[in-house]
N, C-alpha and C. Protein backbone atom coordinates (compact mmCIF):
# COMPACT_ATOMS: atom_id res chain seq x y z
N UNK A 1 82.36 73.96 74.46
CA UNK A 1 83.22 74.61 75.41
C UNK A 1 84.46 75.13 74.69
N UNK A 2 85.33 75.99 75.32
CA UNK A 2 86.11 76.98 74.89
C UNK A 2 87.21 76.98 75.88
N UNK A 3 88.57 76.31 75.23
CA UNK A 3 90.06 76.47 75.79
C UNK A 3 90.54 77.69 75.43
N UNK A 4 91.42 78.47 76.22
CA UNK A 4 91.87 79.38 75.65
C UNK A 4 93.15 78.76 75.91
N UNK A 5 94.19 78.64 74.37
CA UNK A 5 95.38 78.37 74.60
C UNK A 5 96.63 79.49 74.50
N UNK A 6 97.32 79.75 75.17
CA UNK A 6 97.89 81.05 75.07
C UNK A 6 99.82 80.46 75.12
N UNK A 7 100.28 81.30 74.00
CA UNK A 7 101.86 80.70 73.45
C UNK A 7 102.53 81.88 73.46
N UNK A 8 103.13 82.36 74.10
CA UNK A 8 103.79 83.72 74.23
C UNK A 8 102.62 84.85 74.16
N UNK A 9 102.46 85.53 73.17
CA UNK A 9 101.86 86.69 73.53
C UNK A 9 100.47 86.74 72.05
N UNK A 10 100.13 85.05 71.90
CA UNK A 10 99.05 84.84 70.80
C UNK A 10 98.31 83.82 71.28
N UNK A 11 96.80 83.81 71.41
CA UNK A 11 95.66 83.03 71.96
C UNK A 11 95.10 82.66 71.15
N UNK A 12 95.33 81.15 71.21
CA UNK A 12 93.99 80.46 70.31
C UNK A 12 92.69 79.72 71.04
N UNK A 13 92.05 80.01 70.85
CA UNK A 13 90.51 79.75 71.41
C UNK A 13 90.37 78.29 70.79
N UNK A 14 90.17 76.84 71.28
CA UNK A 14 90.13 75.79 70.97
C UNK A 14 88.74 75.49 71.25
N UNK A 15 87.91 75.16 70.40
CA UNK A 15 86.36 75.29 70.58
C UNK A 15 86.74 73.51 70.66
N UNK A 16 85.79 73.17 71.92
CA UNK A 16 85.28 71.25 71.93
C UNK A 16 84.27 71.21 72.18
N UNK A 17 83.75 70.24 71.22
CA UNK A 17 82.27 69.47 71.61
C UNK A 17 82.09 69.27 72.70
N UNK A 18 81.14 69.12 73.41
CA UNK A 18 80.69 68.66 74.65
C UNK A 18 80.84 67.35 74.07
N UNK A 19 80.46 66.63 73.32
CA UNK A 19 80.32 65.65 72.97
C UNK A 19 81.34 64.51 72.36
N UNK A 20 82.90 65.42 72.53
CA UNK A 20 84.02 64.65 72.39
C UNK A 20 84.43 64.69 73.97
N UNK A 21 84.31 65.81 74.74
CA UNK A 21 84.15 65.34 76.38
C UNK A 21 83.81 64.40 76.80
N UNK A 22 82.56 64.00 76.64
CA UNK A 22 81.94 62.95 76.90
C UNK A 22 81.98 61.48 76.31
N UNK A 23 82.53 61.47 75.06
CA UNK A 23 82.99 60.10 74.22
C UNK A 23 84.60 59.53 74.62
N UNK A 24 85.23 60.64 75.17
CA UNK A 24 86.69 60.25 74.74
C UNK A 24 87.25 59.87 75.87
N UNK A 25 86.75 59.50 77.05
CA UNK A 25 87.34 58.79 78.25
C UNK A 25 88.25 58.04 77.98
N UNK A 26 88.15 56.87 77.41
CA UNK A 26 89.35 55.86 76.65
C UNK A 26 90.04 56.81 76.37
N UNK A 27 90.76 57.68 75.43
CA UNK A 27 91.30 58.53 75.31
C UNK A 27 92.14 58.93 76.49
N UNK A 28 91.20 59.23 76.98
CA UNK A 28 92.00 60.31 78.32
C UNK A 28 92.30 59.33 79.61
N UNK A 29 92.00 58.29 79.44
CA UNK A 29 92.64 56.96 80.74
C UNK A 29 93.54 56.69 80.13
N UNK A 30 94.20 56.53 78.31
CA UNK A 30 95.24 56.17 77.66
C UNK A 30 96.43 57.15 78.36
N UNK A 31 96.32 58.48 78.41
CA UNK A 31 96.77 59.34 78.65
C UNK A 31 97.46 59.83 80.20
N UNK A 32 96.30 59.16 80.85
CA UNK A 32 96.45 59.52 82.22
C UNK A 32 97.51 57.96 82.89
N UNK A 33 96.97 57.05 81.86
CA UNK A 33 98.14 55.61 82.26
C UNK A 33 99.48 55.96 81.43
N UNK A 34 99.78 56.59 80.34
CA UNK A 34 101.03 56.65 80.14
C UNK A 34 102.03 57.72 81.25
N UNK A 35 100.97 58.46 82.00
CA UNK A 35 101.60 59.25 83.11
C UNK A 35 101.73 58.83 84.08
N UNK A 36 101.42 58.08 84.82
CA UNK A 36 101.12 57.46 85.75
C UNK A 36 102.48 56.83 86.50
N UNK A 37 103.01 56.40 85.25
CA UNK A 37 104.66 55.49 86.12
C UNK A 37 105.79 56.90 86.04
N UNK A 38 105.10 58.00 85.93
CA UNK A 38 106.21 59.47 86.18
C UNK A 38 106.76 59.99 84.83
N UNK A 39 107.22 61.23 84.81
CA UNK A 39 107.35 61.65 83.65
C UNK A 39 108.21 62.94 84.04
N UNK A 40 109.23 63.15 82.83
CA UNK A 40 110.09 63.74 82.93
C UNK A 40 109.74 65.29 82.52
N UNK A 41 109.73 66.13 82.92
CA UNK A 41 109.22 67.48 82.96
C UNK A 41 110.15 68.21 83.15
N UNK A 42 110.89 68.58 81.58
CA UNK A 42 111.94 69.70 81.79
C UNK A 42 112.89 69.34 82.50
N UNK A 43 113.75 69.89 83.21
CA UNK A 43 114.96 68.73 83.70
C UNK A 43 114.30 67.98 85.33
N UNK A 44 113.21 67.74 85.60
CA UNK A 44 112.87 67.53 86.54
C UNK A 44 111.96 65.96 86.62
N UNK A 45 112.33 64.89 86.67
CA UNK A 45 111.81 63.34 86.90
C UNK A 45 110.69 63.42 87.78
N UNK A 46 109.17 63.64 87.80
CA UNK A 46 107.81 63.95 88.79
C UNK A 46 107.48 62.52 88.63
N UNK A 47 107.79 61.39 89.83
CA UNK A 47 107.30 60.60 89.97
C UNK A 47 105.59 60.78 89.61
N UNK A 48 104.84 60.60 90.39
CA UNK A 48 103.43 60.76 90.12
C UNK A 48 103.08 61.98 90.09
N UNK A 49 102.56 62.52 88.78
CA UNK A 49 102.18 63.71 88.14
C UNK A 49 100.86 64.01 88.78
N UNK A 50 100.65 65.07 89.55
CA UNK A 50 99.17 65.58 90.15
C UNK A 50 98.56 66.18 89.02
N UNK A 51 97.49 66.51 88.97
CA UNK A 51 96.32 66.91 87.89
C UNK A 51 96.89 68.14 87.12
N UNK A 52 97.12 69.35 88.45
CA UNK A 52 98.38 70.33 87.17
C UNK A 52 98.93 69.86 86.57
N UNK A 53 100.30 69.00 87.26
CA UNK A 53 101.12 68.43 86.23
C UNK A 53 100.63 67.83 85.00
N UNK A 54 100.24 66.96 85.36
CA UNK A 54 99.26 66.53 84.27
C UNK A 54 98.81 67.33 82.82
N UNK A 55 98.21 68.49 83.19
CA UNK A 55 97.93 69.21 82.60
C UNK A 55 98.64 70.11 81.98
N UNK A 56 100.18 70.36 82.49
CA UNK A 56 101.50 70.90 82.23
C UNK A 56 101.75 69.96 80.88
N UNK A 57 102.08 68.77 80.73
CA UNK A 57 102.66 67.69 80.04
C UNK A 57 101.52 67.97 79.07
N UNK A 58 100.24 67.62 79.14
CA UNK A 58 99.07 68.10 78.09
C UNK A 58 99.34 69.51 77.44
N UNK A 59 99.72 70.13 78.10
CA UNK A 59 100.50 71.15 77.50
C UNK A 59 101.43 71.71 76.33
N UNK A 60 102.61 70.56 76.82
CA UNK A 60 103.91 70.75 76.10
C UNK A 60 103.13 69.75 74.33
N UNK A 61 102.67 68.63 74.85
CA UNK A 61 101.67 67.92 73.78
C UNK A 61 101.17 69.10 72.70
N UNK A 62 100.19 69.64 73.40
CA UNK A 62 99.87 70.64 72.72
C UNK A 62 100.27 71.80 71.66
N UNK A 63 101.51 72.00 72.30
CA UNK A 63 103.01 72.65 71.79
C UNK A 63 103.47 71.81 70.51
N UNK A 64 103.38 70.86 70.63
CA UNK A 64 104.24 69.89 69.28
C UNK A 64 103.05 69.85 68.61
N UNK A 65 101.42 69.18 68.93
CA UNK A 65 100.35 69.21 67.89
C UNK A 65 100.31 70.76 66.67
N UNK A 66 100.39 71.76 67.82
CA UNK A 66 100.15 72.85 67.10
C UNK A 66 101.73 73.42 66.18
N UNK A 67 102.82 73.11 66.10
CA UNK A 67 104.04 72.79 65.03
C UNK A 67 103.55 72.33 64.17
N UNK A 68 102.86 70.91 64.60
CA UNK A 68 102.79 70.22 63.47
C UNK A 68 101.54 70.28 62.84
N UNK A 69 100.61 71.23 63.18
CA UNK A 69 99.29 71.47 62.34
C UNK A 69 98.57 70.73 62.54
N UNK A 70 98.27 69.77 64.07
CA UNK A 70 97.24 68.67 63.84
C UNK A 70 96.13 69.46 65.06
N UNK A 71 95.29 69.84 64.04
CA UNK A 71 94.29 70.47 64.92
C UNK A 71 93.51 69.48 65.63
N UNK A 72 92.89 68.09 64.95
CA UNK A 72 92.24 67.31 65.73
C UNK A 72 92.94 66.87 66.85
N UNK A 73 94.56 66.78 67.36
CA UNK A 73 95.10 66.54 68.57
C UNK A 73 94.91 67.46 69.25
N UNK A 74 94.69 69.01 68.87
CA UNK A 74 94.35 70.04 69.65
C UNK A 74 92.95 69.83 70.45
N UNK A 75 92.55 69.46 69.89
CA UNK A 75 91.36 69.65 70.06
C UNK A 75 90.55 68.54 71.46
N UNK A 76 91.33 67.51 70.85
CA UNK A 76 91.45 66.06 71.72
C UNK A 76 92.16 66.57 72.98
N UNK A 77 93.25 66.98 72.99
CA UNK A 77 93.98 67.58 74.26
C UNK A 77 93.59 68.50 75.21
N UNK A 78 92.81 69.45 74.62
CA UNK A 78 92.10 70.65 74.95
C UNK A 78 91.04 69.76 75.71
N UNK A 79 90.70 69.09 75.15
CA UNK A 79 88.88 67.79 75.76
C UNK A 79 89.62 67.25 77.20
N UNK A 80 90.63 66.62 76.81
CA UNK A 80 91.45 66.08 78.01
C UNK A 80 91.62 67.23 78.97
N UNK A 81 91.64 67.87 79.30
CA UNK A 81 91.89 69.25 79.89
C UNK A 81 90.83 69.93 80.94
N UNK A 82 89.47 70.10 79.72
CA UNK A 82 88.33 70.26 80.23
C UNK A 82 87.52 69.02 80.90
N UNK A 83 87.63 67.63 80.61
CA UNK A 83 87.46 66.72 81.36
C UNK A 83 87.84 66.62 82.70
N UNK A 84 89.18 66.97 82.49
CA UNK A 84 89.75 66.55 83.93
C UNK A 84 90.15 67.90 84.93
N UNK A 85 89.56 68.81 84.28
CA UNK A 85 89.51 70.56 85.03
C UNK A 85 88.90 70.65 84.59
N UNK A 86 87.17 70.92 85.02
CA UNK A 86 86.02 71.49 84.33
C UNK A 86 85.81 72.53 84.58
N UNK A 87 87.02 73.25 85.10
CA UNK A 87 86.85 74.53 85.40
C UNK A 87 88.09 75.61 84.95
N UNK A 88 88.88 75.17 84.26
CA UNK A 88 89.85 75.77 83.85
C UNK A 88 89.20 76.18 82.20
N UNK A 89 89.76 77.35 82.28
CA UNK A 89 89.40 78.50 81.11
C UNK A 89 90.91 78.95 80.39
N UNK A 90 91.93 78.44 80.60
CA UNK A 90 92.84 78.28 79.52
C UNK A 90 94.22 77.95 79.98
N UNK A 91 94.82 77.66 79.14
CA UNK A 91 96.15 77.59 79.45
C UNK A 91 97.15 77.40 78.78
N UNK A 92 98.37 78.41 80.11
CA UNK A 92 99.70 79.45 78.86
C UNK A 92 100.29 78.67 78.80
N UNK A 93 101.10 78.40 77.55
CA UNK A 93 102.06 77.03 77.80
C UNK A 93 103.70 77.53 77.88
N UNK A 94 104.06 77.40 78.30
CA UNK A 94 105.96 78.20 78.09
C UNK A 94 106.15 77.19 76.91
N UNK A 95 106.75 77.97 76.34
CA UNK A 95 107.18 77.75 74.56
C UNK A 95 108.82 77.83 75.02
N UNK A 96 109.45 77.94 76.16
CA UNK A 96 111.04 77.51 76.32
C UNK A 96 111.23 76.58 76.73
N UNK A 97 110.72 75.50 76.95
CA UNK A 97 111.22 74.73 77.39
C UNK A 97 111.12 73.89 78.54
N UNK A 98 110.44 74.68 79.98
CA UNK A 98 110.33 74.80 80.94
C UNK A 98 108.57 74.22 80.89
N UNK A 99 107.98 72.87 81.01
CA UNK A 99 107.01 72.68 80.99
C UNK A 99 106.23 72.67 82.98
N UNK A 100 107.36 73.23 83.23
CA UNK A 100 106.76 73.60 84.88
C UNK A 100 106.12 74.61 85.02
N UNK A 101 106.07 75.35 84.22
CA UNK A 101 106.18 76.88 84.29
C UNK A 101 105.22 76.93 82.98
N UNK A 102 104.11 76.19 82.29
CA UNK A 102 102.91 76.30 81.96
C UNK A 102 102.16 76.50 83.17
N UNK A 103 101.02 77.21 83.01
CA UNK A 103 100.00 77.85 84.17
C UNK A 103 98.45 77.31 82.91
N UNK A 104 97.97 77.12 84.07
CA UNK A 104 96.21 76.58 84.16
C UNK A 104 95.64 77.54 84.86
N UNK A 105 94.81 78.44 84.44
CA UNK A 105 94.34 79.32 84.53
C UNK A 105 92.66 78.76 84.94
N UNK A 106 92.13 79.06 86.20
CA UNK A 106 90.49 78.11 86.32
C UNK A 106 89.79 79.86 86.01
N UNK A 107 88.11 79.45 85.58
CA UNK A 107 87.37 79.95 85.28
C UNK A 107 86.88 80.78 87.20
């Protein structure tokens, strides 16, 4: 499967195994419990983060993996994504700051 990640006005296509989808649950319950007790999103405190949100914060993640050149977190994040939206086909991340204002784009 195929994320399209989009950062201002440049798309990277994040290719995942079906098969890290399917292995990396642990992974993605790690993820979904560090969100869980609320999370701070840009100047805004979101007690319990709904699945966008969620996916907003997977986002900004995404934003620091790809700084720092770690493609296998991309890739892992991108899985988290398509796991938990099996229907989303990419998503823009705001590169200012504003992790409200990433959009999830569904297929």
């Amino acid at each position: 499967m195929i994320l399209k990640i989009v950062i201002e006005d440049q798309i990277y296509p994040i290719t995942v195994p079906q098969q890290i989808i399917s292995e990396a649950g642990e992974f993605f319950d790690r993820i979904d419990k560090d969100m869980d007790n609320g999370w701070q999103m840009s100047r805004e405190w979101v007690q319990n983060p709904n699945q966008e949100q969620r996916c907003q914060i997977v986002g900004d993640k995404m934003l620091t993996a790809m700084h720092n050149d770690n493609q296998q977190l991309m890739v892992l994040l991108s899985a988290y994504v398509l796991a938990r939206v099996p229907t989303a086909s990419e998503l823009r991340i705001d590169s200012n700051g504003e992790m409200l204002e990433t959009e999830l784009i569904l297929a």
